[in-house]
Protein backbone atom coordinates (compact mmCIF):
# COMPACT_ATOMS: atom_id res chain seq x y z
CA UNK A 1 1.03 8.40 -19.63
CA UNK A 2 -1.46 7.55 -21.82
CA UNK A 3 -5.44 7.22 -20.11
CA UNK A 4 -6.95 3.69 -21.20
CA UNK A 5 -10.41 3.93 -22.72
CA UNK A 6 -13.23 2.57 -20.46
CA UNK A 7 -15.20 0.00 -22.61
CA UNK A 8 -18.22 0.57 -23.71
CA UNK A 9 -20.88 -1.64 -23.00
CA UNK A 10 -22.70 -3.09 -26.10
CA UNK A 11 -26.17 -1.32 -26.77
CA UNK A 12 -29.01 -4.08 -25.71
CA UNK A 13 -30.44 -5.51 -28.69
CA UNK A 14 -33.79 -7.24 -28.71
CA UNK A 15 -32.90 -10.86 -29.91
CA UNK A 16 -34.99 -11.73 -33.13
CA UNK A 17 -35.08 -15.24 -34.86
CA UNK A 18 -35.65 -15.38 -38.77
CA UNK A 19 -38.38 -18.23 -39.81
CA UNK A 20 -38.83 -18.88 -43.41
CA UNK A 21 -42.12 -17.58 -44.57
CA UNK A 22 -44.44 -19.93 -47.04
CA UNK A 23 -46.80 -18.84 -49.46
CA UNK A 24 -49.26 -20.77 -51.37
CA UNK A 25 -48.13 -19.88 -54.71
CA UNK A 26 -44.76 -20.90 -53.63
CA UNK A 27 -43.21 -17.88 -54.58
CA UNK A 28 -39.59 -16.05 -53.86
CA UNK A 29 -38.60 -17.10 -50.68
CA UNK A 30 -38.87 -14.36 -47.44
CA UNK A 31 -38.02 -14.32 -44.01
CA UNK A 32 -40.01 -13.34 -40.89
CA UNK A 33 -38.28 -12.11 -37.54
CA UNK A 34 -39.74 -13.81 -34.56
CA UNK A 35 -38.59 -13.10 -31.26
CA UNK A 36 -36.34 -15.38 -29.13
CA UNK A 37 -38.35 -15.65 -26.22
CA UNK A 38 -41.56 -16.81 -28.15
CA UNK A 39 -39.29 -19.50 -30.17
CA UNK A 40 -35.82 -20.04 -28.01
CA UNK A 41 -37.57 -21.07 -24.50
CA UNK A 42 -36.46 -24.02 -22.24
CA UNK A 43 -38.86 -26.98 -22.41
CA UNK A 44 -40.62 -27.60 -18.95
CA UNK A 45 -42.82 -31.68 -20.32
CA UNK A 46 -43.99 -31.93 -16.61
CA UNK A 47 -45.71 -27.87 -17.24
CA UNK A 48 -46.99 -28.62 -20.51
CA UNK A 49 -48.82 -31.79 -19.82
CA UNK A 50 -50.08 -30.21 -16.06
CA UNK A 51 -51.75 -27.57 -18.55
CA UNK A 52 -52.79 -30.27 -20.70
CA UNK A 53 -54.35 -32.38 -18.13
CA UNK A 54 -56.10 -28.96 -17.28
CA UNK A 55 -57.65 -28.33 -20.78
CA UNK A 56 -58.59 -31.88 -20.95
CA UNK A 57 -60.37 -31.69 -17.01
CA UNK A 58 -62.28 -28.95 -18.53
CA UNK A 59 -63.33 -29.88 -21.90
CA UNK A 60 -64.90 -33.17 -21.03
CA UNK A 61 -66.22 -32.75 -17.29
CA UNK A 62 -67.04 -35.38 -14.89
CA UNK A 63 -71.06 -35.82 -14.55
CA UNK A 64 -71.44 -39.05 -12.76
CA UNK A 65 -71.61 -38.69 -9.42
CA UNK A 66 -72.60 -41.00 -6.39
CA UNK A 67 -73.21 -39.72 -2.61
CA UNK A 68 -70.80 -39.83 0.04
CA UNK A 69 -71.31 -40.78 3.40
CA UNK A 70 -71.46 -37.35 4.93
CA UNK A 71 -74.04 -36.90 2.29
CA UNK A 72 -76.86 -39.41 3.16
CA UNK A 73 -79.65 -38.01 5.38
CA UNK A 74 -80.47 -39.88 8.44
CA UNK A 75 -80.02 -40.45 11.99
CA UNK A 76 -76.00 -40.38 13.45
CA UNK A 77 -76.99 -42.69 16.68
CA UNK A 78 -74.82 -45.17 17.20
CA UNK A 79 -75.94 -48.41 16.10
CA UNK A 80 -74.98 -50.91 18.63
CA UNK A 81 -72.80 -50.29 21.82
CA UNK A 82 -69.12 -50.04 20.94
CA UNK A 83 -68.02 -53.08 23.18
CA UNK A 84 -69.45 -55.95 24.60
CA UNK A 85 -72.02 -57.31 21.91
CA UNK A 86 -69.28 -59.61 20.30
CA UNK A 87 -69.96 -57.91 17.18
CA UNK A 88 -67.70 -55.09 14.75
CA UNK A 89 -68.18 -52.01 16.09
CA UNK A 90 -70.05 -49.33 13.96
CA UNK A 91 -71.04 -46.17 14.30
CA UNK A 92 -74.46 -45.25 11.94
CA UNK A 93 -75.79 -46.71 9.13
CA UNK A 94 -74.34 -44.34 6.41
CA UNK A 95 -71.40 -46.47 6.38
CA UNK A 96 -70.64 -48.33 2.76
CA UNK A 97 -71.09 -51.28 3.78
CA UNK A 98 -74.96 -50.98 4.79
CA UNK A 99 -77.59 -50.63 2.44
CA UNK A 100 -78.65 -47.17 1.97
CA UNK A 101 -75.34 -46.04 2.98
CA UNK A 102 -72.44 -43.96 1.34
CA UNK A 103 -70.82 -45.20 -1.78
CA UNK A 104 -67.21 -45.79 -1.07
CA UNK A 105 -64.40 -44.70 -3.76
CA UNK A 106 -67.44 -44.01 -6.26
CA UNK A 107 -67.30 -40.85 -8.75
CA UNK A 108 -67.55 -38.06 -7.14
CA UNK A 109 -68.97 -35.50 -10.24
CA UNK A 110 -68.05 -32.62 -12.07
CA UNK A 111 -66.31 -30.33 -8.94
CA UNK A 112 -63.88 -33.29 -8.35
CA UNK A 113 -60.12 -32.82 -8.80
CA UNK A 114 -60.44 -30.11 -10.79
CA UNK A 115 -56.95 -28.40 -11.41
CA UNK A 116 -56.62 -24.81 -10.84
CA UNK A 117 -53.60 -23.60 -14.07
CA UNK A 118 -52.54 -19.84 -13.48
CA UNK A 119 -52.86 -17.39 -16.31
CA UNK A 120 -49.16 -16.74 -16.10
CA UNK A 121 -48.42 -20.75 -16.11
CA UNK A 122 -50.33 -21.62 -19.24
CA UNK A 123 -48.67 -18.68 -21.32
CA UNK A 124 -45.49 -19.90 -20.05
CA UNK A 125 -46.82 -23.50 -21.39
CA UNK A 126 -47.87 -21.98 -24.69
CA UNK A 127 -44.55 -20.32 -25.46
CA UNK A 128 -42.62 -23.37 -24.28
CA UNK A 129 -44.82 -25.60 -26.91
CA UNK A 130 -43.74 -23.12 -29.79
CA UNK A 131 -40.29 -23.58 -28.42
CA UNK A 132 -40.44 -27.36 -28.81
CA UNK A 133 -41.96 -27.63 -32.22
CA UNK A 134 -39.04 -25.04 -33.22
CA UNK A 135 -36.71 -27.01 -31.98
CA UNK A 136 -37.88 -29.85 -33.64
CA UNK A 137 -38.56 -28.15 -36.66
CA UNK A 138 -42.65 -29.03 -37.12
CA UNK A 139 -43.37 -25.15 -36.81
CA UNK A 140 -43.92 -23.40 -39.80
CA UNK A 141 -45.07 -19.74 -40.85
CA UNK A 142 -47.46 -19.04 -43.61
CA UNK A 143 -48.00 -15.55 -45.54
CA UNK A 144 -51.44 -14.36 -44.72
CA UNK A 145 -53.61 -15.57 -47.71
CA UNK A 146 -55.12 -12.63 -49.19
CA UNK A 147 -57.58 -14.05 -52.06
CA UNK A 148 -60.12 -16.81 -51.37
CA UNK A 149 -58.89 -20.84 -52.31
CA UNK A 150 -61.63 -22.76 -53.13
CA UNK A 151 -60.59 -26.08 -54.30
CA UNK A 152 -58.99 -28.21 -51.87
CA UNK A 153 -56.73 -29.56 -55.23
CA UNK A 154 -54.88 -26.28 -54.91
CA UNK A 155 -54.57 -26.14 -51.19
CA UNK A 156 -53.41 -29.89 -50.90
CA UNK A 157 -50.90 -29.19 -53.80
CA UNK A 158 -49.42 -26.35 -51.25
CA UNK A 159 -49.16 -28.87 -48.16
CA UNK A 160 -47.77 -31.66 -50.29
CA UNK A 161 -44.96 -29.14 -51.87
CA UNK A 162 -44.09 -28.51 -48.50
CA UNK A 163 -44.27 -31.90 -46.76
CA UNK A 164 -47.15 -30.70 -44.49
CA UNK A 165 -49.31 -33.88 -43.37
CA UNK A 166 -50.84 -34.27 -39.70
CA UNK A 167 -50.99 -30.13 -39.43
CA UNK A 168 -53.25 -27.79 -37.13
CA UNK A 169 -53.24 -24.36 -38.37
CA UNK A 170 -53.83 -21.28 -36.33
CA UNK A 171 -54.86 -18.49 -38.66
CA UNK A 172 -55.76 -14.77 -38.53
CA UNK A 173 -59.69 -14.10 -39.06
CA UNK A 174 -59.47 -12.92 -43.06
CA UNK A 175 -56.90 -15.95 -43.92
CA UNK A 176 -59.22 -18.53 -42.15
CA UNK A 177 -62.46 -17.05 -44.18
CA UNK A 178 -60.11 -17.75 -47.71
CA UNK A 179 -58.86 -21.14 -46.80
CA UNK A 180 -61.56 -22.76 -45.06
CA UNK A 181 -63.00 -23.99 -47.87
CA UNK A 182 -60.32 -25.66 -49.73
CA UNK A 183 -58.30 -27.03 -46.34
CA UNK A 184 -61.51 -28.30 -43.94
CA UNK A 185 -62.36 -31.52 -45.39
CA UNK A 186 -58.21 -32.65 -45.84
CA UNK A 187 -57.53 -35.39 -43.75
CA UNK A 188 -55.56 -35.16 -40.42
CA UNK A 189 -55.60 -31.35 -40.57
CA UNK A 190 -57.83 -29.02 -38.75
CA UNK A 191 -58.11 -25.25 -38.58
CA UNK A 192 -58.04 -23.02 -35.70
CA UNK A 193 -58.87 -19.13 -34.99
CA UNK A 194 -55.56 -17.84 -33.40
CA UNK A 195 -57.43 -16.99 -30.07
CA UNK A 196 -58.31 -20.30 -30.05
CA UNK A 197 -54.61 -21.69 -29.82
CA UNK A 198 -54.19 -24.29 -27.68
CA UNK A 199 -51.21 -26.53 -25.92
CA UNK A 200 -53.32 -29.38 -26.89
CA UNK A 201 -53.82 -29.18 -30.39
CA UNK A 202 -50.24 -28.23 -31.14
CA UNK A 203 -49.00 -31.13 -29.30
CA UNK A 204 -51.51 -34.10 -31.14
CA UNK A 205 -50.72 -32.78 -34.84
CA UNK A 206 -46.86 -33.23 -35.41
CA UNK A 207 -46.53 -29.87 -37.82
CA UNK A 208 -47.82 -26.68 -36.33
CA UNK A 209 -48.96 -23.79 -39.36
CA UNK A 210 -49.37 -20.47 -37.87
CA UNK A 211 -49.84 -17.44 -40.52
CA UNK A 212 -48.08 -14.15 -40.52
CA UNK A 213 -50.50 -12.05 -38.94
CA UNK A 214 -51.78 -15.00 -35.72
CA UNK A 215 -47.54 -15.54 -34.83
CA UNK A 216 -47.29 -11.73 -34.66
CA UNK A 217 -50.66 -10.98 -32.86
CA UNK A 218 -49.93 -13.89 -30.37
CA UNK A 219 -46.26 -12.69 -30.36
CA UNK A 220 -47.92 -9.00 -29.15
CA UNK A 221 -50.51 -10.93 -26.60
CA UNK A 222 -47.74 -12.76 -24.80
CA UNK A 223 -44.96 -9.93 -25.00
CA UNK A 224 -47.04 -6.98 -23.86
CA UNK A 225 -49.38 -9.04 -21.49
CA UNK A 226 -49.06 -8.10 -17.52
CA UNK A 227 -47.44 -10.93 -15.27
């Protein structure tokens, strides 16, 4: 009798998604390799806006602020005997309803319902928002600019050959230096340093630019980083 072969199992391949790669001259088109689990992820809304709500807490703090009742100084003697006088009964006079008293349902100041996001949570959030604008094709990948642009004519002429309107771009340090020039004062566009990335900003501008070097540093940050 003949032995049957034991299968083999299939060598484990890191999965890899090709992105077409723009460049401002519009030249020959190329293809970057991205990985899956930076621009394939499962879309958790309720995680991305907790992590937005967190960014927002934090960028514009609360600074009005009123006093409580268990913070007014004075005396906690009972005011008036708890039966017997006809009257409501209280207890001192740093209730809200006496002058000089507490502030009921009044802002409470900076410290107040401040959320607490995990590190782990709001790279989670961060992949799954480069997941979404994948899916919905509004992410795009631009070849790191290499010589400075300095007339805004030539950058807009790249954005408008490419159907790029309402865009935040997340650059590499030497690309940001060449374009800043040309691309800061276009309308509904705004430039960001890739460690600067945020849910946020991805989420209010419809098309998301990353160059080549910022997708594969942030690609590196995410896929090497600790849990």
């Amino acid at each position: 009798m003949t032995k049957l072969k034991k299968p083999r199992l299939p060598k484990e391949r890191k999965n890899k998604m090709k992105v077409k790669l723009l460049t401002i001259d519009n030249a020959k088109t190329e293809m970057i390799e991205i990985s899956d689990k930076i621009l394939n992820q499962k879309v958790n809304h309720k995680l991305i806006k907790s992590v937005i709500d967190w960014q927002l807490n934090h960028a514009k703090p609360r600074t009005a602020k009123t006093k409580q009742k268990n913070e007014i100084k004075g005396s906690t003697k009972k005011i008036v005997p708890q039966k017997g006088s006809g009257g409501a009964r209280h207890a001192s006079r740093k209730a809200p309803i006496f002058v000089g008293g507490g502030v009921a349902h009044g802002p409470k100041g900076s410290v107040y319902k401040i959320k607490k996001i995990n590190k782990k949570v709001r790279k989670i959030a961060l992949v799954q928002t480069l997941s979404k604008k994948n899916l919905d094709k509004n992410l795009f990948i631009l070849s790191d600019v290499k010589k400075e642009i300095k007339k805004t004519k030539d950058f807009n002429k790249f954005l408008e050959k490419n159907n790029l309107s309402n865009v935040v771009i997340i650059s590499d340090q030497n690309t940001l230096k060449n374009i800043n020039k040309s691309a800061r004062n276009i309308k509904n566009l705004k430039l960001l340093n890739e460690l600067g990335a945020n849910i946020y900003d991805m989420i209010k501008f419809k098309n998301v630019l990353l160059t080549q070097s910022s997708i594969k540093n942030i690609e590196k940050r995410i896929l090497n980083e600790k849990n």
